[in-house]
Protein backbone atom coordinates (compact mmCIF):
# COMPACT_ATOMS: atom_id res chain seq x y z
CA UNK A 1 -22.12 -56.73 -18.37
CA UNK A 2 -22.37 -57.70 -22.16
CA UNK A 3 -19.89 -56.36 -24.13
CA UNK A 4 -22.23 -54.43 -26.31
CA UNK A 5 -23.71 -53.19 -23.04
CA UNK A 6 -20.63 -51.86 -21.78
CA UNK A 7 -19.38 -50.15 -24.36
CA UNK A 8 -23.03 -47.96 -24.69
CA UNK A 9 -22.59 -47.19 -20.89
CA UNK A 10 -18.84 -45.84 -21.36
CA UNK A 11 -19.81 -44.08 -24.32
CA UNK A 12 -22.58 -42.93 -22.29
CA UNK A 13 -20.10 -41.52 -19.90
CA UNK A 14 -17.82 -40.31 -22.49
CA UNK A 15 -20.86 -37.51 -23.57
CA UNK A 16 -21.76 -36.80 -20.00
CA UNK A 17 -18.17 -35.76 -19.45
CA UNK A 18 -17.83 -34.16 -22.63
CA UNK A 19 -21.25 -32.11 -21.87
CA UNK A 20 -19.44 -31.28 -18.71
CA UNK A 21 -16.40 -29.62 -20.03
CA UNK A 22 -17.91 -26.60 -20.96
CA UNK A 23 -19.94 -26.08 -17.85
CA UNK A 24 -16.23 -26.48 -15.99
CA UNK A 25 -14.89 -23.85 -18.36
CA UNK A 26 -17.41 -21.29 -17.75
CA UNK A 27 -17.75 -21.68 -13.86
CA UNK A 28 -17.92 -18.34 -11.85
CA UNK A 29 -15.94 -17.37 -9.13
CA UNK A 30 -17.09 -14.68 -5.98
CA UNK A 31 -13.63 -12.94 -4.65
CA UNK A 32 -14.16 -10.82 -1.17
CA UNK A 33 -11.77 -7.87 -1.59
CA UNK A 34 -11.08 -6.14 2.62
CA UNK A 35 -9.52 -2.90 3.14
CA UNK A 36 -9.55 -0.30 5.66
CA UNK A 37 -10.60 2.86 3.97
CA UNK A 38 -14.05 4.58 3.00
CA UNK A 39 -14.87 3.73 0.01
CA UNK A 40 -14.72 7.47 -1.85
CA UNK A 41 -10.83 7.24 -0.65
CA UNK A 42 -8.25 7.68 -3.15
CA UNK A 43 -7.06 3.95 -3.40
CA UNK A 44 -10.73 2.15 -3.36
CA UNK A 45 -12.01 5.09 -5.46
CA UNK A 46 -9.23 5.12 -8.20
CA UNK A 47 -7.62 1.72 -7.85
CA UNK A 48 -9.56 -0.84 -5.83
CA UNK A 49 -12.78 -0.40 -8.04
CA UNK A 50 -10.99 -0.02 -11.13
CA UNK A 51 -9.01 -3.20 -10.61
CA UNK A 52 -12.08 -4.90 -9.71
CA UNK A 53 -13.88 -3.91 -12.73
CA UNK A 54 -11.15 -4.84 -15.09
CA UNK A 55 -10.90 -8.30 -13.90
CA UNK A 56 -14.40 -8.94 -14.21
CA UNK A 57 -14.32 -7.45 -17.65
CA UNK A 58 -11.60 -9.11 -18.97
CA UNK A 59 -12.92 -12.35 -17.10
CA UNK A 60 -15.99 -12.31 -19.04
CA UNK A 61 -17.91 -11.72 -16.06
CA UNK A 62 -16.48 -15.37 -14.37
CA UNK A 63 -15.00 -13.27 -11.51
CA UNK A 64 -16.47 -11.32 -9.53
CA UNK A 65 -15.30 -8.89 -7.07
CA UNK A 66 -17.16 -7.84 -4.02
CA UNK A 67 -15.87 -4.96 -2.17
CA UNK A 68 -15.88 -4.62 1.53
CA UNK A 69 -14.54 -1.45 3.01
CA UNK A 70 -13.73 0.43 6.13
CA UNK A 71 -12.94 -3.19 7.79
CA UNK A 72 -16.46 -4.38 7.10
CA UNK A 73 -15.65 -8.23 7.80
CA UNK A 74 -14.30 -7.13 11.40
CA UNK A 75 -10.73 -7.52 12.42
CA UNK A 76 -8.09 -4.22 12.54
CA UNK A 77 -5.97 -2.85 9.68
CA UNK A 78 -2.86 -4.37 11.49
CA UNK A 79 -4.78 -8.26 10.72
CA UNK A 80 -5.50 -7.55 6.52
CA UNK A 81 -2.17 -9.22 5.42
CA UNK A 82 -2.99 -11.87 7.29
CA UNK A 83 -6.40 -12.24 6.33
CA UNK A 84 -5.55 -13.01 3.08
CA UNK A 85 -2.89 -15.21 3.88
CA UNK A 86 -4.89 -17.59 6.35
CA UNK A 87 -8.09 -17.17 3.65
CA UNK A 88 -10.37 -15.08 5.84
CA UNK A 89 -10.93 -13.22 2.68
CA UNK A 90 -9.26 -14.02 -1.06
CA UNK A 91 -8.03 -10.37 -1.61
CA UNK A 92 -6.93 -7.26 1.12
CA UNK A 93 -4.89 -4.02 0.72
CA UNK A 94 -2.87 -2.97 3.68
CA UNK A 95 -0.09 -0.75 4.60
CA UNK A 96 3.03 -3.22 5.30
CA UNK A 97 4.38 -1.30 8.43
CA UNK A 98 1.35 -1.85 10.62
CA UNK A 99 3.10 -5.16 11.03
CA UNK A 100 6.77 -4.12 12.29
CA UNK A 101 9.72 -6.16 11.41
CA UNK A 102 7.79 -8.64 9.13
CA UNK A 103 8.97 -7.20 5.89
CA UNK A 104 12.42 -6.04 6.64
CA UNK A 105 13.80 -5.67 3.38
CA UNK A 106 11.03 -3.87 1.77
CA UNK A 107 11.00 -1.60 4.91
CA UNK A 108 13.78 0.54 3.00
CA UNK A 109 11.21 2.48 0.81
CA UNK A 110 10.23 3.96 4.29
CA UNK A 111 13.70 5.31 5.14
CA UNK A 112 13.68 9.40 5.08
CA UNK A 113 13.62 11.24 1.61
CA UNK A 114 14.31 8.45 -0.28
CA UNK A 115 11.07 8.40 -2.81
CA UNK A 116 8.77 11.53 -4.23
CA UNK A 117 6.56 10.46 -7.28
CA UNK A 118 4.15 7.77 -6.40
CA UNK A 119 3.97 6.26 -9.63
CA UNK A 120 7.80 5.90 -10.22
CA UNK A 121 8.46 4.61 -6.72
CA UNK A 122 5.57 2.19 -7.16
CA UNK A 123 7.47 1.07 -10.28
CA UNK A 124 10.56 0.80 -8.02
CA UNK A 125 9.10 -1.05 -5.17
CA UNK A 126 7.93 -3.60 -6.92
CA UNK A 127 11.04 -4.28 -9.24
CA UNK A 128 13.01 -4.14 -6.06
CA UNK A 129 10.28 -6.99 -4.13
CA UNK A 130 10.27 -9.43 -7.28
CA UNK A 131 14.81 -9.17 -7.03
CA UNK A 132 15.15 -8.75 -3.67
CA UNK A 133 12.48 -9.79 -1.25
CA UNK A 134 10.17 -12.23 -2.84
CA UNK A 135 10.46 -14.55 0.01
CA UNK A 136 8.91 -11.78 2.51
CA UNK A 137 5.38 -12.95 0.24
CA UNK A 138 5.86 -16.26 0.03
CA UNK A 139 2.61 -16.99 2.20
CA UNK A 140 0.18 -15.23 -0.80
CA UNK A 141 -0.52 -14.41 -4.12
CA UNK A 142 1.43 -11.06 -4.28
CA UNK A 143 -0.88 -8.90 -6.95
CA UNK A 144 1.08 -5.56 -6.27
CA UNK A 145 3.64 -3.35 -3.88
CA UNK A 146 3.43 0.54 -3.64
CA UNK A 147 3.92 3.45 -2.06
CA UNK A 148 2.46 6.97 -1.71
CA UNK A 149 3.44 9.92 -2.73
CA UNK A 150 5.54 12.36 -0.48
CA UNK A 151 4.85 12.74 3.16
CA UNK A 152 4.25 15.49 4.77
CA UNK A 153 3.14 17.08 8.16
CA UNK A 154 -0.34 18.31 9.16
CA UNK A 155 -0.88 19.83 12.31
CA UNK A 156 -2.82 22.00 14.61
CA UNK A 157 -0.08 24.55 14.93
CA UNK A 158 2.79 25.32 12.12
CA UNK A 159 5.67 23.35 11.61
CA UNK A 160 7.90 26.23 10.15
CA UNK A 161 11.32 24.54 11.19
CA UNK A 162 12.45 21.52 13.12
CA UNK A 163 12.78 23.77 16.53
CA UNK A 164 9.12 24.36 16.09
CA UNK A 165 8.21 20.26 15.36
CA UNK A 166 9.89 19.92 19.14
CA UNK A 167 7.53 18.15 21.77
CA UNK A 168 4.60 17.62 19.13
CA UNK A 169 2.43 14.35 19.48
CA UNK A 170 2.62 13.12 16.08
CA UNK A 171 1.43 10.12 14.64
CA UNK A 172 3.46 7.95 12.58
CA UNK A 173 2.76 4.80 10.43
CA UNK A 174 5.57 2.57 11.08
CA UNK A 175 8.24 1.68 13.06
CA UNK A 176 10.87 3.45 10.38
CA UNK A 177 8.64 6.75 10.55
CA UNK A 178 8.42 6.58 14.33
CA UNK A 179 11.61 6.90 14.76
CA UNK A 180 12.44 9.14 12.38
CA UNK A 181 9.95 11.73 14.33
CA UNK A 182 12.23 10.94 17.25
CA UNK A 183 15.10 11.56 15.82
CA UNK A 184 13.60 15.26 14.42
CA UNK A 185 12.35 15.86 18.23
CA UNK A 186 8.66 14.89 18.28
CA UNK A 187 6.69 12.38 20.14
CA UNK A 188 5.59 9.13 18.28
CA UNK A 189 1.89 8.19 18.27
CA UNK A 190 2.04 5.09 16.64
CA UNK A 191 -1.76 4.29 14.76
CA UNK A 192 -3.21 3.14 11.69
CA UNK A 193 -4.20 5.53 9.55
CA UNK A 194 -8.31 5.08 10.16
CA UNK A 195 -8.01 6.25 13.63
CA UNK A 196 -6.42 9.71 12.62
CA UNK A 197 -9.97 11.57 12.20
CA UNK A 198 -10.41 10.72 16.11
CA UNK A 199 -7.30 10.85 17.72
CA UNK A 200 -6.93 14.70 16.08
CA UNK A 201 -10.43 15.70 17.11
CA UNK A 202 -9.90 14.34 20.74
CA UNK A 203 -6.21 16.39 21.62
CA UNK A 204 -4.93 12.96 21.27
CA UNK A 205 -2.25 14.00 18.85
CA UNK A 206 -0.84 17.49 17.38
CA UNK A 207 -0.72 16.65 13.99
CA UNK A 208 -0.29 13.58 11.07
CA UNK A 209 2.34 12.31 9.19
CA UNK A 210 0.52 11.22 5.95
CA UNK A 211 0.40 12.31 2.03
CA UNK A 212 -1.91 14.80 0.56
CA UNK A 213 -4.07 12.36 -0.83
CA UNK A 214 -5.96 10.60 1.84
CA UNK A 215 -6.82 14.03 3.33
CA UNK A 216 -9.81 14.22 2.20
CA UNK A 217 -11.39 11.27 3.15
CA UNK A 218 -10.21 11.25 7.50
CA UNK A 219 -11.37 15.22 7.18
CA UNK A 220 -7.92 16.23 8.43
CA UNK A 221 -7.85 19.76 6.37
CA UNK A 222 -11.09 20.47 8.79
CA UNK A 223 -9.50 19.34 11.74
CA UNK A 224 -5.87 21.25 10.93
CA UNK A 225 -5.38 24.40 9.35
CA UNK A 226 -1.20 23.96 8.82
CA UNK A 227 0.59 21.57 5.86
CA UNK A 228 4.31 21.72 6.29
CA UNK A 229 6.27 20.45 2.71
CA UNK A 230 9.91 19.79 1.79
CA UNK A 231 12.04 20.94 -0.64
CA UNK A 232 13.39 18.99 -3.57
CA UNK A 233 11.91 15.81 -5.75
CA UNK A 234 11.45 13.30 -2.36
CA UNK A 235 9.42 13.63 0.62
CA UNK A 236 10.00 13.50 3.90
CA UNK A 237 9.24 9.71 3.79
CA UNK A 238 6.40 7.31 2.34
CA UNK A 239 4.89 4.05 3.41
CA UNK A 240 4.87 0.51 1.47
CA UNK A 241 1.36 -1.51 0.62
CA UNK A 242 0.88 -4.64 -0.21
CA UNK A 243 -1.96 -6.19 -2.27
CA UNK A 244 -2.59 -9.81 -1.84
CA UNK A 245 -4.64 -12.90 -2.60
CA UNK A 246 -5.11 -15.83 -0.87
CA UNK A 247 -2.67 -18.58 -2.44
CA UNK A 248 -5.48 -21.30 -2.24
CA UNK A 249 -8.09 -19.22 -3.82
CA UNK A 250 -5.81 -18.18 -6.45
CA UNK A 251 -4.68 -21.99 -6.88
CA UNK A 252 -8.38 -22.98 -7.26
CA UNK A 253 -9.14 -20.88 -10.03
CA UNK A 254 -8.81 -22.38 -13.94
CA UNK A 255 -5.86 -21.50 -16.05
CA UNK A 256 -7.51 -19.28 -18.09
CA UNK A 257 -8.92 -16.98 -14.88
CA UNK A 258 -5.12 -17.28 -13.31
CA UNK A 259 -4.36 -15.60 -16.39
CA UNK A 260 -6.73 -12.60 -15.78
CA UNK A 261 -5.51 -12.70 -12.62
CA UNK A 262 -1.65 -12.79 -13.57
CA UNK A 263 -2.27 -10.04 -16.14
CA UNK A 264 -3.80 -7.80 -13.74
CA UNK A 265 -0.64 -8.14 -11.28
CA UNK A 266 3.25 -7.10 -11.16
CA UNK A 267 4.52 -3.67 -12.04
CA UNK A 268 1.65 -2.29 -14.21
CA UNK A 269 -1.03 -3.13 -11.69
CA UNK A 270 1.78 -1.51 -9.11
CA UNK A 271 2.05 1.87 -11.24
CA UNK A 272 -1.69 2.34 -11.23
CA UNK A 273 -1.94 2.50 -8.00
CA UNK A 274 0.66 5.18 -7.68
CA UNK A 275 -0.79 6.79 -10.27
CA UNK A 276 -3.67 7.26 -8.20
CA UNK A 277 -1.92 8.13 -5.14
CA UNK A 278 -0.38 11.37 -7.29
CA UNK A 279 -3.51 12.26 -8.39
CA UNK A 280 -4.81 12.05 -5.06
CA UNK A 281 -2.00 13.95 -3.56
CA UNK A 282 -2.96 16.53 -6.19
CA UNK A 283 -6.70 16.65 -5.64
CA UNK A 284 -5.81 16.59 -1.38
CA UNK A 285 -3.87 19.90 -1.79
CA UNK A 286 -6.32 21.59 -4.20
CA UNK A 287 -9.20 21.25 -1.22
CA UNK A 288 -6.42 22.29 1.61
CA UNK A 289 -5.79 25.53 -0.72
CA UNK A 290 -9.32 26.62 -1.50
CA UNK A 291 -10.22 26.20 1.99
CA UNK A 292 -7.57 28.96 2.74
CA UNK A 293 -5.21 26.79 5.16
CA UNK A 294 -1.79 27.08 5.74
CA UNK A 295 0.72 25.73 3.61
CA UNK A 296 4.21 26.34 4.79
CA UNK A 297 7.35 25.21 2.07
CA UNK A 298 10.07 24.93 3.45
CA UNK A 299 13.44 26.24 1.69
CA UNK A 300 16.65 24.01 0.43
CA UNK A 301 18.66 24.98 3.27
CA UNK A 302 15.69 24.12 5.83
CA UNK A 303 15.00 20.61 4.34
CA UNK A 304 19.00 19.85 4.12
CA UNK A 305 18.93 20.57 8.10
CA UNK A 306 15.75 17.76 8.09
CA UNK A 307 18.17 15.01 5.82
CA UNK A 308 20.87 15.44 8.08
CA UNK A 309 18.89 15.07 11.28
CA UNK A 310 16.90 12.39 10.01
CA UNK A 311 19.95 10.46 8.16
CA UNK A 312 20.70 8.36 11.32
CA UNK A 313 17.47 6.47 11.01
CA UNK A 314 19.39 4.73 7.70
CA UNK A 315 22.28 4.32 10.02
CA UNK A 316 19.54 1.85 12.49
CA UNK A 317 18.06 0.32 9.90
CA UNK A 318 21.62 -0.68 8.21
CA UNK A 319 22.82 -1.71 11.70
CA UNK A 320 19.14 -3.65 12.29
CA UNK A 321 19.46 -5.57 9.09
CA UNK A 322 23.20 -6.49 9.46
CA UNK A 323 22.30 -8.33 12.64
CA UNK A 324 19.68 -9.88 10.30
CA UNK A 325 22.48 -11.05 7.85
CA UNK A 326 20.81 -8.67 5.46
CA UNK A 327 23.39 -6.25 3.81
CA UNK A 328 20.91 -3.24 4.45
CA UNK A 329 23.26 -0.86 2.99
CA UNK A 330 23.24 -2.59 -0.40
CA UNK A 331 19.68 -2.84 -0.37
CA UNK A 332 19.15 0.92 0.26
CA UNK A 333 21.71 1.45 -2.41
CA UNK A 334 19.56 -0.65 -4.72
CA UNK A 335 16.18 1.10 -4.01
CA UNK A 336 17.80 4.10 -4.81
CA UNK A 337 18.72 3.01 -8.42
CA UNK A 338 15.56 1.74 -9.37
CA UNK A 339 13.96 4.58 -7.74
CA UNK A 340 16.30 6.76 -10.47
CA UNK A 341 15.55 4.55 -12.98
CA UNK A 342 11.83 5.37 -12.92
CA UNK A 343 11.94 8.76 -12.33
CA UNK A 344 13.71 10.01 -15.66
């Protein structure tokens, strides 16, 4: 090729890539978001959506979220973590426990009456992940931790004390809150919380451990007519989520849409969530009370009598974790600070 030749082609090239450039910048991206719930649940309703909407906003429209709910892309709660993590979808929300022992360290937020406040635990949690267990989600793009708000009991008949608890079939939501309810003297029905609505409206269980908020949504203040409560700031547990992103999809995406990404992550994106899991628990209670049902609170000296029951499932976990060369009571110890930290 002539000289003169050559240098027309490469400066040819040189505006073909330069026309390119922009294209590049402005490419679109399609994320698929999987969780379990319906979508007018508290955390797709208030969170999910919200979070999805913000990214594309702030994206300029260049990501786009699409929603798929109530396990629409098959698979069981138990498989969302791992969904994300193997790229069956870029994005899930899941509840950590429904995969026992795979996120030891984090497990502590489950241990009895250690959180209340959704918001401030949330805060907590995810403090406490980023110091202390970032290595248990290693495998994704961690966008958030949280927790609920305070757990509670719902059941067919009242829970007025822990003699009357005795012998119930009572589902739990981890391995931590199963035994808990054997240590307090009921029976453990281990499910995720979709198949609640069912398993109370077949005799299959007595009552629910969950938080006020998702209620609404599995119909469980139609299906029970008793709430039982605990004294003082904490509940009677809570339960850890994770949201997540696939690490490859997140890897693909251009600087500028990590960015939108990274923004809308960590302990902001974390308190949200709680946020919306106290105005759930809120909104939960208000229906339970205008329908009349039965809310029984029970006293300081009652709850004290649950904490000291229930304070040997701390002892197992400590125990569990130091065979785990994890110093469990540290950890706990740790949780509890940040916990006080944002809760003043």
């Amino acid at each position: 090729m002539k000289p003169m030749k050559r240098r027309a082609a490469l400066a040819l090239l040189g505006a073909s890539a330069t026309l390119a450039l922009p294209a590049l910048a402005q490419q679109t991206v399609t994320l698929r978001l999987h969780q379990m719930l319906p979508p007018q649940a508290t955390i797709p309703a208030r969170a999910l959506t919200p979070w999805a909407q913000k990214v594309e906003a702030e994206s300029g429209g260049r990501i786009k979220v699409q929603l798929f709910h109530a396990m629409q892309l098959g698979g069981a709660p138990p498989q969302l973590y791992d969904q994300a993590k193997d790229g069956v979808v870029d994005l899930t929300w899941t509840v950590l426990g429904y995969t026992p022992g795979r996120f030891p360290k984090t497990e502590v937020f489950e241990l009895p009456f250690m959180s209340g406040n959704a918001e401030s635990s949330s805060r907590a949690l995810q403090e406490y992940v980023e110091k202390f267990a970032p290595e248990e989600f290693k495998d994704v793009k961690l966008i958030a931790v949280h927790t609920h708000g305070p757990g509670l009991f719902h059941t067919k008949t009242p829970v007025t004390g822990l003699e009357s608890l005795r012998g119930m079939k009572i589902r739990g939501g981890s391995r931590i809150i199963n035994n808990m309810l054997t240590k307090l003297g009921a029976t453990p029905v281990g499910m995720p919380v979709p198949a609640v609505t069912e398993a109370l409206s077949k005799g299959v269980i007595d009552g629910t451990t969950i938080p006020w908020e998702v209620t609404p949504s599995l119909k469980v203040t139609e299906l029970v007519k008793n709430h039982t409560t605990f004294a003082g700031k904490e509940g009677l547990y809570t339960q850890t989520f994770a949201f997540s992103m696939n690490k490859a999809a997140y890897d693909k995406l251009p600087a500028d849409l990590k960015a939108v990404i990274d923004k809308n992550s960590g302990i902001e994106t974390a308190a949200m969530f709680g946020r919306a899991m106290d105005e759930g628990d809120k909104a939960g209670r208000d229906i339970a009370v205008k329908a009349g049902n039965n809310i029984v609170a029970l006293d300081v000296q009652e709850t004290q009598r649950w904490r000291r029951t229930a304070a040997s499932v701390e002892t197992d976990w400590v125990n569990e974790m130091k065979a785990k060369n994890i110093d469990g009571a540290k950890l706990a110890a740790e949780a509890r600070a940040l916990i006080a930290k944002y809760s003043k």
